[in-house]
Structure formats: C-alpha cells, structure tokens
C-alpha atoms as a PDB file:
ATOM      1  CA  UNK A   1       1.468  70.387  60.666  1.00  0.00           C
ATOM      2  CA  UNK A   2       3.978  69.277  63.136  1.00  0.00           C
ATOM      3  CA  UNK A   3       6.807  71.180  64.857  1.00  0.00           C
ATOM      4  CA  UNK A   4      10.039  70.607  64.424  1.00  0.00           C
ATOM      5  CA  UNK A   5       9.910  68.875  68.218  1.00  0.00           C
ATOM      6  CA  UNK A   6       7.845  66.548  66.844  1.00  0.00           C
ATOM      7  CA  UNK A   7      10.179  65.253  63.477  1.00  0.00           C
ATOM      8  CA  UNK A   8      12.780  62.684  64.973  1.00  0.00           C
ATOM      9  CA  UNK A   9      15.931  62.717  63.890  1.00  0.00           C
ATOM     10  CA  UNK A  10      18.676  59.820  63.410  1.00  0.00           C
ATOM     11  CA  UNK A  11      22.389  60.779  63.892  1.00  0.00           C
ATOM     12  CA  UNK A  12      25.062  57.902  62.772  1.00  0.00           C
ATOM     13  CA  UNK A  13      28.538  59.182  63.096  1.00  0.00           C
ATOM     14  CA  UNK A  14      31.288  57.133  64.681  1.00  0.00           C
ATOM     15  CA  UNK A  15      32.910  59.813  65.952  1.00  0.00           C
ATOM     16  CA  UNK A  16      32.032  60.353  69.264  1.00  0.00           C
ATOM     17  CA  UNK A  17      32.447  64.228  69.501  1.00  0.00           C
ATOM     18  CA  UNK A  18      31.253  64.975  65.980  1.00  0.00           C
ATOM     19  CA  UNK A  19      28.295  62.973  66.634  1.00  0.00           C
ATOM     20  CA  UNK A  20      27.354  64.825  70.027  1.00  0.00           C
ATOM     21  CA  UNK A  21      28.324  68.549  68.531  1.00  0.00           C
ATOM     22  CA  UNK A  22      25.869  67.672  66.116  1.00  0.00           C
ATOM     23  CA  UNK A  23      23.325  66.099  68.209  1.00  0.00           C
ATOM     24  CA  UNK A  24      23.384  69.942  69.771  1.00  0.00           C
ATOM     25  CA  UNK A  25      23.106  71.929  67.087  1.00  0.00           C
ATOM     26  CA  UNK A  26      20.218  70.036  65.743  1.00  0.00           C
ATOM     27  CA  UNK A  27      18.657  69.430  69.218  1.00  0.00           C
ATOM     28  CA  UNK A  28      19.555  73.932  69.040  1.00  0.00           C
ATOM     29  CA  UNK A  29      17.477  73.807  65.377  1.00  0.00           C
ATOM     30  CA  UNK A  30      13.833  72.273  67.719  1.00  0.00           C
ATOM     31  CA  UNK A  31      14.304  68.695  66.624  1.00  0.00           C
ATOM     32  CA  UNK A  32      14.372  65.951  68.258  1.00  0.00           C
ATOM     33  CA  UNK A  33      17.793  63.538  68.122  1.00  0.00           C
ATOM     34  CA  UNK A  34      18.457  59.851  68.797  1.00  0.00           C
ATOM     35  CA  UNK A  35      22.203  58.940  68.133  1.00  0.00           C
ATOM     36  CA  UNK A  36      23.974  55.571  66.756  1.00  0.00           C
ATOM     37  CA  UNK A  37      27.350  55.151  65.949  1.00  0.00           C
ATOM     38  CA  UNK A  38      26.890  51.584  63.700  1.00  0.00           C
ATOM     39  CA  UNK A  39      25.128  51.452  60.576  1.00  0.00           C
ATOM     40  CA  UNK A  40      23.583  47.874  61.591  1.00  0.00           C
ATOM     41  CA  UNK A  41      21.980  50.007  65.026  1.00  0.00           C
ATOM     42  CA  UNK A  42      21.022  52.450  62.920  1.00  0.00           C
ATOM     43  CA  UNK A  43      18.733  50.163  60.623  1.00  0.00           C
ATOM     44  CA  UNK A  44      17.394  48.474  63.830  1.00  0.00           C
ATOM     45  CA  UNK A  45      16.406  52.233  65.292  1.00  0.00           C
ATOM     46  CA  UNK A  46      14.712  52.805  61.629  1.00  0.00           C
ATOM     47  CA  UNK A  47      12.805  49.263  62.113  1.00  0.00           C
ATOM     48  CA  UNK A  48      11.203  50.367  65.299  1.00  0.00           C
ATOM     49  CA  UNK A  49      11.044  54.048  65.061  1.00  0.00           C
ATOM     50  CA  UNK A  50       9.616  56.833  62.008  1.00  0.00           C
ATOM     51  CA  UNK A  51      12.516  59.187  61.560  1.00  0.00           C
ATOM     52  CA  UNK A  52      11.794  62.326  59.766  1.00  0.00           C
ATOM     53  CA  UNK A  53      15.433  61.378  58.151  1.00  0.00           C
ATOM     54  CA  UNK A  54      18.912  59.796  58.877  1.00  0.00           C
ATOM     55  CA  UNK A  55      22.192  61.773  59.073  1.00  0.00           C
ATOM     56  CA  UNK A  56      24.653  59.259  57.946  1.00  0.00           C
ATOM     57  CA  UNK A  57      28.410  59.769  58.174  1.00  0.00           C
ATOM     58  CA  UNK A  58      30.639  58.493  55.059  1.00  0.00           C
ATOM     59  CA  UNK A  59      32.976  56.980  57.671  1.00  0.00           C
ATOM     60  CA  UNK A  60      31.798  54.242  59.373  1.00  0.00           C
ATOM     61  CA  UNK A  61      33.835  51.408  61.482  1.00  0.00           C
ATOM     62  CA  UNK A  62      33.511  48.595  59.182  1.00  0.00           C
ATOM     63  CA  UNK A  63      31.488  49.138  56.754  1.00  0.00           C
ATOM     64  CA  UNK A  64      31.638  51.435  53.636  1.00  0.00           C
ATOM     65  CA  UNK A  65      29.036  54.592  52.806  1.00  0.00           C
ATOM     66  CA  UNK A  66      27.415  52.442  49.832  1.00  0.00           C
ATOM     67  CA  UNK A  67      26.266  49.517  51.855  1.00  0.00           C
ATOM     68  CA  UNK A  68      25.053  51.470  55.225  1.00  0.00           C
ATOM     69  CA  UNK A  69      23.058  53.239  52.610  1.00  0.00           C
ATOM     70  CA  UNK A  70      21.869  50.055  50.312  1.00  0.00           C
ATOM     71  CA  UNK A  71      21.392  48.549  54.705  1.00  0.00           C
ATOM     72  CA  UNK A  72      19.243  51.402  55.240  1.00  0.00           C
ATOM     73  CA  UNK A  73      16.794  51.741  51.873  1.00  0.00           C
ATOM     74  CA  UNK A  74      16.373  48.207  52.926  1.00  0.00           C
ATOM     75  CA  UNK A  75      14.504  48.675  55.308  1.00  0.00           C
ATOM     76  CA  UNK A  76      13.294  51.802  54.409  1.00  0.00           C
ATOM     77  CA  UNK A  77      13.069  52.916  51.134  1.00  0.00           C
ATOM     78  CA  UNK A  78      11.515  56.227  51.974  1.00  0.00           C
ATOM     79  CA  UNK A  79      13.672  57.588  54.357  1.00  0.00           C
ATOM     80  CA  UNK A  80      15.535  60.517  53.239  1.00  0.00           C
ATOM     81  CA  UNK A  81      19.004  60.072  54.140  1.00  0.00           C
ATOM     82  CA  UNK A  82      22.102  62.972  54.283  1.00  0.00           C
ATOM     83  CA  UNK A  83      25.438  61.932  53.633  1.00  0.00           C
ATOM     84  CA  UNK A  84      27.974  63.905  55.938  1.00  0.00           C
ATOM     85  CA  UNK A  85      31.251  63.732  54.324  1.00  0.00           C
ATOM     86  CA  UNK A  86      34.682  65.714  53.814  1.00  0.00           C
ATOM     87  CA  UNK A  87      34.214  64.948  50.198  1.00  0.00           C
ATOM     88  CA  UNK A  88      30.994  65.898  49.455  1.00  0.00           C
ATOM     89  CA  UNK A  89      31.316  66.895  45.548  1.00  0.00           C
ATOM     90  CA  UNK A  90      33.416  63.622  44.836  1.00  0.00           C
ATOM     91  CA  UNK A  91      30.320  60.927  46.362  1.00  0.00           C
ATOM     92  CA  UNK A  92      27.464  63.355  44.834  1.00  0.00           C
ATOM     93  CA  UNK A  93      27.881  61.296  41.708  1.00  0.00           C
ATOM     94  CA  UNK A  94      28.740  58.027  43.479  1.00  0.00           C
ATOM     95  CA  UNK A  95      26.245  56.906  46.406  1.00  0.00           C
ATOM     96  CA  UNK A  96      23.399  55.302  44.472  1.00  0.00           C
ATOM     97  CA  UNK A  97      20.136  55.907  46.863  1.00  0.00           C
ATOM     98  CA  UNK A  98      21.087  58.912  47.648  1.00  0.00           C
ATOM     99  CA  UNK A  99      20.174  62.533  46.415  1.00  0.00           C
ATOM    100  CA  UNK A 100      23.568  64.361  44.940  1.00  0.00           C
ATOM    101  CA  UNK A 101      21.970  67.688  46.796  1.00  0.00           C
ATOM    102  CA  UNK A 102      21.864  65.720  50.383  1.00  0.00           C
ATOM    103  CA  UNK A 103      25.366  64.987  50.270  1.00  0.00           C
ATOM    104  CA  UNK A 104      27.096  68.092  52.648  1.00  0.00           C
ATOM    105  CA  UNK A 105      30.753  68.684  53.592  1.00  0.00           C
ATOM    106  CA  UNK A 106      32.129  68.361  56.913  1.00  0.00           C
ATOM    107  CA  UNK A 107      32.514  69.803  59.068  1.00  0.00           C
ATOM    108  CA  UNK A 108      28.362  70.521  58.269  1.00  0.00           C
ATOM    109  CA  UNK A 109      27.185  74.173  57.797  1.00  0.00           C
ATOM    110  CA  UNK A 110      24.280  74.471  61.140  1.00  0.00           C
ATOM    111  CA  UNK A 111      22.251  76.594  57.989  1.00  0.00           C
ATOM    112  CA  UNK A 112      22.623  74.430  55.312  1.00  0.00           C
ATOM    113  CA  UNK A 113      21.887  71.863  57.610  1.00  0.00           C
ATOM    114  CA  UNK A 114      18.945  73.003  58.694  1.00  0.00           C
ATOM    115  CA  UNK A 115      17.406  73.778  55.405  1.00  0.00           C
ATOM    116  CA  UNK A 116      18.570  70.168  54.216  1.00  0.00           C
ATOM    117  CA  UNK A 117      16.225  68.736  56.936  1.00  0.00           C
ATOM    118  CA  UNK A 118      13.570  70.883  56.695  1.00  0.00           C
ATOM    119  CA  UNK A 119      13.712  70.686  52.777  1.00  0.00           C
ATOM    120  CA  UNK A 120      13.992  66.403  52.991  1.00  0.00           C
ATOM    121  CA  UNK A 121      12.198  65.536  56.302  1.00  0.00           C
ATOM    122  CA  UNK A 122       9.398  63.986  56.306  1.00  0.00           C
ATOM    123  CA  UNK A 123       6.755  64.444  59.308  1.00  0.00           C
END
C-alpha cells in the first residue's frame, strides 16, 4: 500500500495565499502537493501526471466551477475531485461530476480535509 508521500496531490486555487496555506497543511498531512492556479494548467498537470485527486476552488479567474470540472472529467474521468467553496451546501446539489459529500466550506477544516482525501484518493 502506498504512503501518503507517495499519493500526489493537485491544488487549483487562484488565490495565491489560500492556495500556499493549503499547500502546507496538506504537505503537514504526508502528501505530496503540486499547485496551479488555472483550471486549463490544471488539466494539462492531470494529462501528464496520476494525481491521487484534485482540490479545485469554486472561484476561478475566468472560468466558472461547472466547466473546470466538465475540463477536468475530460480528461480524466476517474479523478476524484473536491470542490473548495464558501458555499458548500448550496453547489452540493449543483456541480454535476462531482460527489455532494466532496464539496467542503472554506475556509477548509485540516480534519475534514484530511479524511476527504484519504476517503477519495486514489493511490
């Protein structure tokens, strides 16, 4: 079984301090972190690279949560994806592709979190 060390995960916030306090409390979880900011960067990571999952922010520069998502199943249907949001109970029922239960508030709960990715990820 692998560690955690070994799962890759993909972090694509805009927010430039969001996306690096959670790129630390992650990297603080074992796992392994790559960062994006653009959903359109973040597909092209997922082309080249297996990520145990995607952390996906709801707001995006230029482009709305329903087609990073519909971007991302593209080109991989398989990856399990977690919707960061302020909103979280209003898009459970709204972001088709996406598990209600992987949809988390902001500002995201480091043990929910964690039990989201290990729960989702896949190896």
């Amino acid at each position: 079984m692998p560690t955690q060390k070994d799962e890759k995960i993909l972090i694509c916030i805009d927010d430039a301090n969001e996306r690096e306090t959670l790129r630390k409390t992650i990297e603080s979880m074992g796992f392994d972190v790559e960062l994006t900011s653009r959903a359109m960067e973040c597909a092209q990571k997922i082309l080249r690279i297996k990520y145990s999952c995607v952390i996906l922010d709801t707001e995006l520069l230029g482009m709305g949560i329903q087609s990073a998502v519909s971007i991302i199943r593209q080109v991989d249907p398989s990856i399990p994806i977690i919707i960061a949001t302020r909103e979280a109970t209003v898009l459970r029922a709204t972001i088709q592709g996406v598990d209600p239960s992987h949809c988390l508030n902001k500002p995201l709960d480091p043990k929910n979190l964690e039990s989201t990715i290990v729960k989702i990820s896949r190896p």
